[in-house]
Protein backbone atom coordinates (compact mmCIF):
# COMPACT_ATOMS: atom_id res chain seq x y z
CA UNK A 1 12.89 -8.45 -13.75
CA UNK A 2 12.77 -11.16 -11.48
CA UNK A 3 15.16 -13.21 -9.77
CA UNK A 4 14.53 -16.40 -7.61
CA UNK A 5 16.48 -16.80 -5.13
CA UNK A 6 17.00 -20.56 -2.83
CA UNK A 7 14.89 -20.26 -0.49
CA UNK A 8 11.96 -20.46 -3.18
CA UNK A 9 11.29 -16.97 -2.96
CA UNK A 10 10.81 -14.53 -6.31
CA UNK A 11 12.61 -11.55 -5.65
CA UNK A 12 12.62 -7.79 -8.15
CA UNK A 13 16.24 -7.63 -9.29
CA UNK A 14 16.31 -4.85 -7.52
CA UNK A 15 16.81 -6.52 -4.22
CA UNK A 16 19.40 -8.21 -5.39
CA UNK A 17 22.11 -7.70 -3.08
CA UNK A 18 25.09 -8.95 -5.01
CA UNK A 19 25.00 -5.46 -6.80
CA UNK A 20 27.82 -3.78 -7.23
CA UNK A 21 25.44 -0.31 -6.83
CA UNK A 22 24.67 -1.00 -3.19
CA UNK A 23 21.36 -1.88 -4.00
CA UNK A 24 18.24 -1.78 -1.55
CA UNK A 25 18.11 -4.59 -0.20
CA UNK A 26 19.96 -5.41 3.24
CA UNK A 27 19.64 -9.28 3.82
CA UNK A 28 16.87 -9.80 1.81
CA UNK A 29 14.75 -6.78 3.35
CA UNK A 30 14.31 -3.48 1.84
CA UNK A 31 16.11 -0.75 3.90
CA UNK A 32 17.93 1.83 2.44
CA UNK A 33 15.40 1.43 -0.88
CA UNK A 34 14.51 5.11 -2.59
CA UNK A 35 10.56 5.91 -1.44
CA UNK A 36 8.27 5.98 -4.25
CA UNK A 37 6.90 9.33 -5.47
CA UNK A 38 4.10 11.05 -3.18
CA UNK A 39 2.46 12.50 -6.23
CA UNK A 40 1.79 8.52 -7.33
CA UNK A 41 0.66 7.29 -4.32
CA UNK A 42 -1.92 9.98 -3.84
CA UNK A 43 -3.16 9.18 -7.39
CA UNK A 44 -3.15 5.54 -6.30
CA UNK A 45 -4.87 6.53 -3.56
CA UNK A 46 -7.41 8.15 -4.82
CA UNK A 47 -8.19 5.77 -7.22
CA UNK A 48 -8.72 2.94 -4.59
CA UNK A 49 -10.78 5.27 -2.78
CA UNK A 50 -12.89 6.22 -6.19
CA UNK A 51 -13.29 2.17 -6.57
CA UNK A 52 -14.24 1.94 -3.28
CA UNK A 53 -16.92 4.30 -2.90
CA UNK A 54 -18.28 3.31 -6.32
CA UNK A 55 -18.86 -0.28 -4.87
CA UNK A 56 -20.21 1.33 -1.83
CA UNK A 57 -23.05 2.50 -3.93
CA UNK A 58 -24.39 -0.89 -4.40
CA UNK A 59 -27.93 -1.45 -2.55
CA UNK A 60 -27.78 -1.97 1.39
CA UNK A 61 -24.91 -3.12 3.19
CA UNK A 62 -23.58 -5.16 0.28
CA UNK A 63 -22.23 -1.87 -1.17
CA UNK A 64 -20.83 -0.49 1.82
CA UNK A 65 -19.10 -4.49 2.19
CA UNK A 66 -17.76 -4.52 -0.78
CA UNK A 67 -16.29 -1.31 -0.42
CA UNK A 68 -14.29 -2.10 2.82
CA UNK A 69 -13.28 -5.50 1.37
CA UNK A 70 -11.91 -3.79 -1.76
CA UNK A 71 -9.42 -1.43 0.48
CA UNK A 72 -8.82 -4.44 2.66
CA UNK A 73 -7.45 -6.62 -0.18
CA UNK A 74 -6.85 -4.65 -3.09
CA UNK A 75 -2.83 -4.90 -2.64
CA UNK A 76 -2.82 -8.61 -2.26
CA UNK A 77 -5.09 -8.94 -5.56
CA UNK A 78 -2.28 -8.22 -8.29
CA UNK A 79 1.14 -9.17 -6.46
CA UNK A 80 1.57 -6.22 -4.42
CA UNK A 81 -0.66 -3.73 -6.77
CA UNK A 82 -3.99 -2.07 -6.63
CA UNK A 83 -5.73 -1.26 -9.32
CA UNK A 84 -4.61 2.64 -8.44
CA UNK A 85 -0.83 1.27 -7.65
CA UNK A 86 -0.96 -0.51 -11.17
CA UNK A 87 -1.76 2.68 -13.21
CA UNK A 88 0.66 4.73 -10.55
CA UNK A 89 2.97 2.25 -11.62
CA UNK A 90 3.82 1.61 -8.04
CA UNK A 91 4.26 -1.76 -5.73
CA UNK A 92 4.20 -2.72 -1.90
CA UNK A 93 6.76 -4.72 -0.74
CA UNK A 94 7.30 -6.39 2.34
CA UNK A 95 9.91 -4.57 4.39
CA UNK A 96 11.59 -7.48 5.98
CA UNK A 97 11.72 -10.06 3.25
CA UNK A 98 11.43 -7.87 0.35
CA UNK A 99 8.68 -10.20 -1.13
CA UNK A 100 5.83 -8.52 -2.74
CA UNK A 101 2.78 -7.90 -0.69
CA UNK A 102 0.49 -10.84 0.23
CA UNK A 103 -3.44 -10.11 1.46
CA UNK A 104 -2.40 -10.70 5.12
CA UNK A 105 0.02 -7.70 4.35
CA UNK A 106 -2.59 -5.87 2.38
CA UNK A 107 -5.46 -6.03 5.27
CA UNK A 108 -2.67 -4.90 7.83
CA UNK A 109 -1.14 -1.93 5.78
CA UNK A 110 -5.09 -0.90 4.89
CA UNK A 111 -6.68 -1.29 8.14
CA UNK A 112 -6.16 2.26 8.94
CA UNK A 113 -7.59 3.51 6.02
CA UNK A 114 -10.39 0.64 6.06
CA UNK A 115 -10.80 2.71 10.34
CA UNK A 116 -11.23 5.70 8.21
CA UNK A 117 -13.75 4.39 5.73
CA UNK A 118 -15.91 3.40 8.37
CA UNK A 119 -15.76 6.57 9.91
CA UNK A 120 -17.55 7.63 6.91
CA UNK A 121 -20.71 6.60 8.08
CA UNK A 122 -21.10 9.13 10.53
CA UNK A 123 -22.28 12.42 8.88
CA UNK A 124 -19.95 15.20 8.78
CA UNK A 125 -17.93 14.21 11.89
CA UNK A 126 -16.77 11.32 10.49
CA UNK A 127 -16.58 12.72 7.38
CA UNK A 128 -14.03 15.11 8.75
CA UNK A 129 -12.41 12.69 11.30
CA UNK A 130 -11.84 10.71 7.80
CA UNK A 131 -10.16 13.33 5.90
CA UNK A 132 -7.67 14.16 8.55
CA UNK A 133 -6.51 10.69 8.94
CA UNK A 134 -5.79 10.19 5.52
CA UNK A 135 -4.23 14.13 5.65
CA UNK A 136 -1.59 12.60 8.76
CA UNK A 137 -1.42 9.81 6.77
CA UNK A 138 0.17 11.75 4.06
CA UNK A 139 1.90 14.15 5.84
CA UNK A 140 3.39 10.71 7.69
CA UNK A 141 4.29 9.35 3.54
CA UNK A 142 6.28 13.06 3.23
CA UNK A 143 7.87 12.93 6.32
CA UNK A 144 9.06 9.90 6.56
CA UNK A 145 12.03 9.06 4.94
CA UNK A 146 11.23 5.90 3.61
CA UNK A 147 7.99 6.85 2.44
CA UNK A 148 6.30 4.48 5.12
CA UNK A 149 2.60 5.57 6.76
CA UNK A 150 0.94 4.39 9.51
CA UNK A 151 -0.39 1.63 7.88
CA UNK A 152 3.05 0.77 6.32
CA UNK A 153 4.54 0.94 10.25
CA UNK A 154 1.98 -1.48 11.09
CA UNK A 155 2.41 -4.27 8.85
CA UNK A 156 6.07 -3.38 7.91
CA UNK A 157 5.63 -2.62 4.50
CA UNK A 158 7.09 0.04 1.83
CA UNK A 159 5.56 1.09 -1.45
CA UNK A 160 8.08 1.69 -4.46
CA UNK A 161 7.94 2.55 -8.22
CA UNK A 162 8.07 0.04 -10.27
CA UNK A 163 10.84 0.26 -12.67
């Protein structure tokens, strides 16, 4: 559900902060919002990454391209969703206006993992170097308690369920 708001900007009813609930939202932002389940976002995840590397497969350096443009952008395609976030059922948000993700947003928040994409052109070492950024990445997701990882800290965004 969506609620527009009069500054012109469409708002989930869930940031709606004339609920009685004490909902999320804290002047428009999204503090105090519950984090979105690990288990989806590493399905999510992992879905981007399987699109990714199947468009990396394309001849030359169109493949490996289109790859790195798909993790770039793919929140800022659908309104804040990834193909992987749709079927998660997930959504990134902007943390101070609340306002579903944009592709400026999307390019900040996935610049880390487009660092660790690229790192996958270096045999084995980057290989490696790859998987442990996305494992601190993770371990960043579980530990923080917003749900927010490196890439989230950057471009001060949050990833919830969508309800």
């Amino acid at each position: 559900m969506v609620r527009h708001d009069p500054e012109g900007l469409d708002l989930p009813s869930e940031l709606d902060e004339e609920e009685d609930e004490g909902g999320p939202a804290t002047q428009g932002g999204m503090e105090g919002a519950v984090k979105a389940n690990t288990l989806n976002r590493c399905i999510a995840r992992f879905i981007d990454i399987l699109i990714a590397l199947f468009l990396a497969r394309l001849p030359g350096y169109i493949g490996f391209f289109s790859g790195l443009l798909y993790i770039g952008i793919a929140d800022g395609v659908m309104n804040g969703r990834s193909v992987g976030k749709r079927i998660a059922g997930l959504r990134v948000y902007s943390k101070k206006t609340g306002n579903r993700a944009d592709f400026r947003l999307s390019i900040l928040r996935n610049s880390t993992i487009g660092i660790f994409y690229c790192l996958s052109l270096i045999p084995f070492v980057g290989w490696a170097a790859g998987l442990l950024g996305l494992g601190f990445e993770l371990l960043l997701i579980i530990g923080s308690p917003e749900g927010m990882r490196l890439g989230d800290e950057i471009a001060l965004t949050v990833v919830r369920d969508e309800e």
